[in-house]
Protein backbone atom coordinates (compact mmCIF):
# COMPACT_ATOMS: atom_id res chain seq x y z
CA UNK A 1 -31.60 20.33 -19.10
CA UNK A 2 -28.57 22.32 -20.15
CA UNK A 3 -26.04 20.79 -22.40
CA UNK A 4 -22.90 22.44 -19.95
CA UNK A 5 -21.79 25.41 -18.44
CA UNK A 6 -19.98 27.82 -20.26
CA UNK A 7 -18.27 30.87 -19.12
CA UNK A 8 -17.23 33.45 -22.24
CA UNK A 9 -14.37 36.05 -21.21
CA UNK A 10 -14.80 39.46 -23.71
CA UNK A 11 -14.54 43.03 -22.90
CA UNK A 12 -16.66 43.69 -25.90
CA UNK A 13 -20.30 43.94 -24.81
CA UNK A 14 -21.41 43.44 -28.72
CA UNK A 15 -19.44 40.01 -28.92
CA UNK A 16 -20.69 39.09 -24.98
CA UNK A 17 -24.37 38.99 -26.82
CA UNK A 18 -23.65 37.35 -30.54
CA UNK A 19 -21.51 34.34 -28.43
CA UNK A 20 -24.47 33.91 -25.71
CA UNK A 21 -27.02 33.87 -27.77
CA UNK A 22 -25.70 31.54 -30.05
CA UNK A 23 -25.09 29.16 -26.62
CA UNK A 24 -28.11 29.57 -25.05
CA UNK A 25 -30.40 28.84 -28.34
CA UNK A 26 -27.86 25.11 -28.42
CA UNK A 27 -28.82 24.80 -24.88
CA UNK A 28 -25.65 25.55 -22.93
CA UNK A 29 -25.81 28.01 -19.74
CA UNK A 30 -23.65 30.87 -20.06
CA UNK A 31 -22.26 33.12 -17.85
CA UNK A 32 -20.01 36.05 -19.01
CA UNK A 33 -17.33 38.64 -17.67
CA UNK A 34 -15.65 41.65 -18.89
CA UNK A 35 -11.82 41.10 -17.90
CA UNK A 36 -9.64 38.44 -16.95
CA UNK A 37 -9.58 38.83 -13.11
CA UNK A 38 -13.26 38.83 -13.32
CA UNK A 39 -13.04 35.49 -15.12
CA UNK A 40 -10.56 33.51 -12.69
CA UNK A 41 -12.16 34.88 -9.56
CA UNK A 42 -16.01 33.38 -11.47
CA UNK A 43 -13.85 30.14 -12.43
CA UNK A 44 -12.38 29.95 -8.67
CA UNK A 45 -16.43 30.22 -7.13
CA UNK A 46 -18.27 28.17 -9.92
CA UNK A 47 -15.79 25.61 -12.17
CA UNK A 48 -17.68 26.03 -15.60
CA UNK A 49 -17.35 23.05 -18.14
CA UNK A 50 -15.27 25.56 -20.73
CA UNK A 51 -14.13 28.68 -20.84
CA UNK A 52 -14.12 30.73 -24.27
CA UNK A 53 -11.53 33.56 -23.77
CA UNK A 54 -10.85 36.30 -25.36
CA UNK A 55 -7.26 37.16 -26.73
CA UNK A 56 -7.30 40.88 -27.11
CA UNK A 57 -8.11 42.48 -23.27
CA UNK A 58 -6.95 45.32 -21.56
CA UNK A 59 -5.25 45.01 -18.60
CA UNK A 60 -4.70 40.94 -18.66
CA UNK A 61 -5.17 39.67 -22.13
CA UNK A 62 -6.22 36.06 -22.36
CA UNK A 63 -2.60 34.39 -22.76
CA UNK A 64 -1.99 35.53 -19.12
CA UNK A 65 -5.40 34.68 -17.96
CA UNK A 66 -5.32 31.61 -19.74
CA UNK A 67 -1.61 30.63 -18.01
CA UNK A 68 -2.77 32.06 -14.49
CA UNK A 69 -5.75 29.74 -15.28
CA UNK A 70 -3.92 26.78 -15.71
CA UNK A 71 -1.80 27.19 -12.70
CA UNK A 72 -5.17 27.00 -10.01
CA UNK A 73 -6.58 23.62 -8.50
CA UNK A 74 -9.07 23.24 -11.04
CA UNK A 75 -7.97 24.90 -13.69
CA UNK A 76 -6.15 22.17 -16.18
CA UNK A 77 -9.54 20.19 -15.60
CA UNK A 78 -11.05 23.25 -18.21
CA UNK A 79 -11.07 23.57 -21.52
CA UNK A 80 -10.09 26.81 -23.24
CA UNK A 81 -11.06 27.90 -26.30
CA UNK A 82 -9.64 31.19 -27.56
CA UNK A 83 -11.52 33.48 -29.69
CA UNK A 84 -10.03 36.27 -31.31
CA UNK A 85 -9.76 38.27 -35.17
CA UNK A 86 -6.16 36.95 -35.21
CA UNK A 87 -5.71 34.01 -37.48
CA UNK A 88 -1.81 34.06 -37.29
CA UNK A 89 -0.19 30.18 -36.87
CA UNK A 90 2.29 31.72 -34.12
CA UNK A 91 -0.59 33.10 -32.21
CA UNK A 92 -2.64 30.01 -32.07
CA UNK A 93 0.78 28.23 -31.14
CA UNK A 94 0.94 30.61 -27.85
CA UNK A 95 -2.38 30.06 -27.59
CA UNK A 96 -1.88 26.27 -27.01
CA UNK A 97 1.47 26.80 -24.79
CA UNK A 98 -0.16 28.52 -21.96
CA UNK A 99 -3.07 25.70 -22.41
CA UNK A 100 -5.91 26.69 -24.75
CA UNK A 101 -7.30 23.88 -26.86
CA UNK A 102 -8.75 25.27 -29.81
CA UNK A 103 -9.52 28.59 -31.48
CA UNK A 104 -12.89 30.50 -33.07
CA UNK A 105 -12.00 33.48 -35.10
CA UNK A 106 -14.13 36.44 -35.32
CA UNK A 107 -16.20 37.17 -36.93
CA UNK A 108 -18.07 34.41 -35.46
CA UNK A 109 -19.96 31.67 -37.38
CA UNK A 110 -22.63 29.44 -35.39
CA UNK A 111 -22.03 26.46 -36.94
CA UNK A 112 -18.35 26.57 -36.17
CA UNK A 113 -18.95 27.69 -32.69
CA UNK A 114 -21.31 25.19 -31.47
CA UNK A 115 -19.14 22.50 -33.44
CA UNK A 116 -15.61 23.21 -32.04
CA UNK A 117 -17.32 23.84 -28.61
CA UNK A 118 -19.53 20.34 -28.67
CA UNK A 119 -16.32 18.80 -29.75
CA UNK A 120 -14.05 20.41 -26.46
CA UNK A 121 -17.10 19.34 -23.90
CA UNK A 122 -17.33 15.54 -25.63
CA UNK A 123 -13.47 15.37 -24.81
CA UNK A 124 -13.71 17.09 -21.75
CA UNK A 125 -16.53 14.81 -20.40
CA UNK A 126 -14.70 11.70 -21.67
CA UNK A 127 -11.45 12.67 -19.53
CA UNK A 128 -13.67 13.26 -16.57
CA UNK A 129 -15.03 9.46 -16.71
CA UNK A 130 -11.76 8.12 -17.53
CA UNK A 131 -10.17 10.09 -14.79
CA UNK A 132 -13.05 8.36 -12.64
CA UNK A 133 -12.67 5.03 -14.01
CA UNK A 134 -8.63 5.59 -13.08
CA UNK A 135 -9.69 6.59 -9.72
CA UNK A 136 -11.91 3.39 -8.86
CA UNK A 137 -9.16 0.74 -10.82
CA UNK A 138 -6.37 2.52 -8.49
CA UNK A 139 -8.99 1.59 -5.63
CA UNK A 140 -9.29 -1.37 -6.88
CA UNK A 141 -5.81 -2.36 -7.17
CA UNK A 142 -5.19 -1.45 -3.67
CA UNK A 143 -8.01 -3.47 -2.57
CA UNK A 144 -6.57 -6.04 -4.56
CA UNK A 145 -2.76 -5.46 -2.61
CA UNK A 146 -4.26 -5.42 0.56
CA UNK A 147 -5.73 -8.46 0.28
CA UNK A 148 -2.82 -10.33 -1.60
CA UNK A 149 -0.58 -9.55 1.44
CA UNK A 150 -2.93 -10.49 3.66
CA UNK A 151 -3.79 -14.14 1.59
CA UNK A 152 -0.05 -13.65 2.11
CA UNK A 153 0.03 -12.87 5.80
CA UNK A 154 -2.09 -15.97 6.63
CA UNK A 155 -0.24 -18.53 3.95
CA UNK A 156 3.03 -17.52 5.86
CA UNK A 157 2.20 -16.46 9.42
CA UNK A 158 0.35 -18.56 12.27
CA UNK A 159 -3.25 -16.56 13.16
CA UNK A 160 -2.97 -17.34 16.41
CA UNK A 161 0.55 -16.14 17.35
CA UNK A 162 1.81 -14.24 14.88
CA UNK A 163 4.60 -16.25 14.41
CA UNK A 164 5.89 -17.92 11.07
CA UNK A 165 4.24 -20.81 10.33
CA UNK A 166 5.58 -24.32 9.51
CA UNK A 167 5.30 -24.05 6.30
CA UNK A 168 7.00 -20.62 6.05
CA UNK A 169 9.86 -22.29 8.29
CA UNK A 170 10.27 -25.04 6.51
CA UNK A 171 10.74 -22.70 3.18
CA UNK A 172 13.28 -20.37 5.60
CA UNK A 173 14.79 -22.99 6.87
CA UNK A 174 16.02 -24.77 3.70
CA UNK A 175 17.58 -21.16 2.21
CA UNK A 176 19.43 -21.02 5.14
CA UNK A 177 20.71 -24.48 4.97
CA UNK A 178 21.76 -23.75 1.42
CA UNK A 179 23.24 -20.48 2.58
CA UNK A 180 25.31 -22.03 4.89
CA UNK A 181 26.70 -25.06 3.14
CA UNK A 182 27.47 -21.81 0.06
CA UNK A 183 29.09 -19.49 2.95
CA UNK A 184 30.23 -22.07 5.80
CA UNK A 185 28.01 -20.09 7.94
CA UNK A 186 26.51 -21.78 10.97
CA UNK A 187 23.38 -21.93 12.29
CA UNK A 188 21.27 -23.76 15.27
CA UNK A 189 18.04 -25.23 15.86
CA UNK A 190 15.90 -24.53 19.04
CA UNK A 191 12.63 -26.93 19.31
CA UNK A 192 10.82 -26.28 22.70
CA UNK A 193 7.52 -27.90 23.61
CA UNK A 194 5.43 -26.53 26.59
CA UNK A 195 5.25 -28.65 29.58
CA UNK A 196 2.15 -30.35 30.68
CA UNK A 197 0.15 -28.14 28.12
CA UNK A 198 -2.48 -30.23 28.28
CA UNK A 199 -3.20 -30.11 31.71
CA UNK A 200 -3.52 -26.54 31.16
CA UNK A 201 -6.62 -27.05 28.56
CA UNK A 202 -7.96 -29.02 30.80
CA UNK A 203 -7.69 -27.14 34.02
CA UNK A 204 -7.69 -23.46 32.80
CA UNK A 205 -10.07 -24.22 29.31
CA UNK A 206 -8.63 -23.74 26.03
CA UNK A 207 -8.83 -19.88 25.75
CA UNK A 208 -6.25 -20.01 28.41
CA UNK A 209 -4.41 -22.51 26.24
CA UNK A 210 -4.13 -20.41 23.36
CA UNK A 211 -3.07 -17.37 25.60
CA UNK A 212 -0.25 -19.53 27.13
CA UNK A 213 1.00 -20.56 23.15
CA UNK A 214 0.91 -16.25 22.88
CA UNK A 215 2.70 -15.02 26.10
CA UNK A 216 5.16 -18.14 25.00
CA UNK A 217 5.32 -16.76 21.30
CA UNK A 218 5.62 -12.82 22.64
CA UNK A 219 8.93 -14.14 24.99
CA UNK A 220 10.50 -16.20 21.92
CA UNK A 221 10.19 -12.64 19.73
CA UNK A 222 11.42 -11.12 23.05
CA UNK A 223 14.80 -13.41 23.48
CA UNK A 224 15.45 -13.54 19.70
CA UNK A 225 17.24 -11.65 17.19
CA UNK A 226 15.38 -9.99 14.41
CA UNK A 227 17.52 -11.97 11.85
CA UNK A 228 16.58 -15.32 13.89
CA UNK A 229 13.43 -17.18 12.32
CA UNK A 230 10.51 -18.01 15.01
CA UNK A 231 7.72 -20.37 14.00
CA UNK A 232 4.87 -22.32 15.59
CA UNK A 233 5.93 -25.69 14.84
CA UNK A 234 2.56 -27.39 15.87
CA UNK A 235 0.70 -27.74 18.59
CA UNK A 236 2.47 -26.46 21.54
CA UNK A 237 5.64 -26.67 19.95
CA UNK A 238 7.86 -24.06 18.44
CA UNK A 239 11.08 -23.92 16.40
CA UNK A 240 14.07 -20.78 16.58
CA UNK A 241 16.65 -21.16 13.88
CA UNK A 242 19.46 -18.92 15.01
CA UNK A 243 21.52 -17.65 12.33
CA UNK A 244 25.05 -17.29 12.83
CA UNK A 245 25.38 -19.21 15.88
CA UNK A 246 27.25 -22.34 16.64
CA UNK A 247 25.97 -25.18 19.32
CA UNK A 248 27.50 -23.91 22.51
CA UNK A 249 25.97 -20.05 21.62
CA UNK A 250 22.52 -21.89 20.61
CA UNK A 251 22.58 -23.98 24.40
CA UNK A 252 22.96 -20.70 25.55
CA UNK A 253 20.24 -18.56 24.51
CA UNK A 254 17.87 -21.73 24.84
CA UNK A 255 18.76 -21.60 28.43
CA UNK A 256 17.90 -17.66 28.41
CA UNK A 257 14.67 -18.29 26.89
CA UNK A 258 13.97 -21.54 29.20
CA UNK A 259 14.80 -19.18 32.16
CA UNK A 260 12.71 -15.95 31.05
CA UNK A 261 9.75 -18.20 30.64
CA UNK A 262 9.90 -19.99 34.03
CA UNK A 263 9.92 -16.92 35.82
CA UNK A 264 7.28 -14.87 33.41
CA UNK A 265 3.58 -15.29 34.67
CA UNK A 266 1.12 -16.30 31.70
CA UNK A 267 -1.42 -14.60 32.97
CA UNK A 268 -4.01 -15.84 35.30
CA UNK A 269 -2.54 -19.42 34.48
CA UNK A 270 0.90 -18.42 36.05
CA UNK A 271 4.37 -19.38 34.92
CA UNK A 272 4.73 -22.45 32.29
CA UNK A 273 7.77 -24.46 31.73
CA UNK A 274 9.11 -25.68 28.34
CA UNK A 275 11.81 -28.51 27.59
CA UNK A 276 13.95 -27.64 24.88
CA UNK A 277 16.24 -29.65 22.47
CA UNK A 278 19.29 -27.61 20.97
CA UNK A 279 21.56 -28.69 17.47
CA UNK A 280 23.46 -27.29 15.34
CA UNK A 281 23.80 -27.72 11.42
CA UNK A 282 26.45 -29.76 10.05
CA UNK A 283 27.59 -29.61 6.27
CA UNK A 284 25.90 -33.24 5.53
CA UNK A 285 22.61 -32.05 6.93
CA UNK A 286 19.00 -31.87 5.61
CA UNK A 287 16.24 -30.36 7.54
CA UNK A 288 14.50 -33.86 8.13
CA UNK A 289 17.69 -35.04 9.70
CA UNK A 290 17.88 -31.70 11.80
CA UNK A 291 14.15 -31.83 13.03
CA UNK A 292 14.72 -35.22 13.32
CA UNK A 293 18.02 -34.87 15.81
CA UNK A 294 16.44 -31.86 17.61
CA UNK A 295 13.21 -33.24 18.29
CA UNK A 296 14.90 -36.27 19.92
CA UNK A 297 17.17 -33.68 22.35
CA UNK A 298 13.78 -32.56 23.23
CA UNK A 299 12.00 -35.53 24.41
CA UNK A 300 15.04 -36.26 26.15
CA UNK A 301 14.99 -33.11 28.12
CA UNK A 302 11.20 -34.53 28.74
CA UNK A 303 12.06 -37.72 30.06
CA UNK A 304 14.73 -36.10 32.33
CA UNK A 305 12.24 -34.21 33.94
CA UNK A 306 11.20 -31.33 31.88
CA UNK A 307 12.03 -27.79 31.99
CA UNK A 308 15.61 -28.01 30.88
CA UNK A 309 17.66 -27.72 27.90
CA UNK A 310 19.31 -30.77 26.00
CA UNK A 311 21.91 -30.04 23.45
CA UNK A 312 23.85 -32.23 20.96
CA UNK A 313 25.23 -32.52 17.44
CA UNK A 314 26.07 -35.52 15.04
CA UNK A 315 26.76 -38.62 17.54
């Protein structure tokens, strides 16, 4: 099995033979060519594990092949080592600016050889599994974001709507009531609760239940602002806090939404009604005393009948 693949760069037939024999007898497989172009376009069809180039070439010396080398696909994934009878510190110093990695002088000595090219192919190996070990831990980590916003998704968001949740309200809910007692802002609370819902389980099944609590969710997203928050509340009921809106605005849109629902088919079900209850924060508020007031407007709009909106404040 052959230790790596080694292409040597030389216009000198004489040093072509000394370097590959010296390879193939370690166990590497060689390949050769005569000029520069000859070595990118071999580089370009076959990647080699290292290249050893030689400085001194007619036409395209090995700086530029080295530096035209570098700027291809592949080529910063190979090693270069530069061989050559110059031994001067600036040389090796270009040498390393357009990319090489090492230098053997001439005239050439196995032992060096074989060491400072063993050496380049241990390093050049161990980048290659790092590079693949980067590779599957970036995979990893995105696996790993994926599903943290997804745990995410489903700690915040109700599977079956798509709305907030009540937990993820509640949490909304109380930054906006510290918002607004900060800013004097106001806000109001919708709480609607679908009429007769249960008579729908029971007539239609409860598939067409849950596709009564979407078409209801998809109109609330419909009617709302995208700086309102919309959450499944429980059940059949759902919750709209409506930032920036004081109790005669929040009557309003409830009435909107009330309407749009009445008159939009849920499928093979038909329309649905919902009764909602309508308040507005005031500065001595906590959410329990909100959900407490708006959830009483609501059953009142349910013992008046249903389908209707009941709004109030602090009595």
């Amino acid at each position: 099995m052959s230790k790596g693949d080694i292409l040597i760069v030389d216009d000198n037939p004489h040093n072509l033979t000394l370097l590959a024999g010296i390879l193939r007898e370690a166990g590497y497989r060689v390949r050769a060519a005569k000029s520069g172009q000859l070595a990118l376009d071999q580089a370009g069809f076959a990647r080699p594990d290292l290249i050893m180039l030689d400085i001194m070439m007619p036409e395209m010396d090995g700086y530029e092949t080295c530096r035209r080398l570098k700027a291809t696909e592949h080529g910063p994934l190979i090693p270069v080592i530069f061989i050559s009878a110059l031994n001067d510190v600036l040389d090796k110093v270009r040498g390393f600016e357009v990319g090489g990695v090492d230098f053997v002088t001439k005239p050439f000595q196995a032992e060096e050889v074989l060491a400072r090219v063993d050496c380049q192919l241990k390093i050049f190996r161990l980048q290659r599994e790092l590079a693949a070990l980067n590779a599957i831990l970036e995979e990893k980590n995105r696996e790993l974001e994926r599903a943290n916003a997804e745990l995410t998704r489903h700690a915040t968001t109700d599977v079956l709507t798509g709305l907030f949740n009540r937990r993820k309200f509640i949490e909304a809910a109380e930054e906006e009531i510290k918002f607004s007692q900060r800013h004097g802002t106001p806000f109001a609370l919708v709480m609607l609760d679908v009429d007769h819902f249960k008579k729908v389980n029971d007539t239609h099944g409860h598939d067409q239940g849950d596709e009564v609590l979407r078409h209801v969710a998809k109109l609330l997203r419909s009617r709302v602002r995208t700086t309102d928050i919309t959450a499944r509340w429980g059940g059949e009921e759902f919750m709209v806090l409506l930032r920036h809106t004081d109790l005669k605005a929040g009557e309003k849109m409830a009435e909107k939404m009330r309407e749009s629902l009445a008159l939009t088919p849920a499928g093979s079900v038909g329309a649905v009604t919902a009764s909602f209850g309508v308040t507005a924060f005031e500065p001595t508020d906590t959410l329990t005393s909100l959900s407490s007031r708006v959830d009483a407007l609501l059953y009142e709009a349910k013992a008046a009948g249903r389908n209707r909106v009941h709004a109030g404040g602090i009595s």
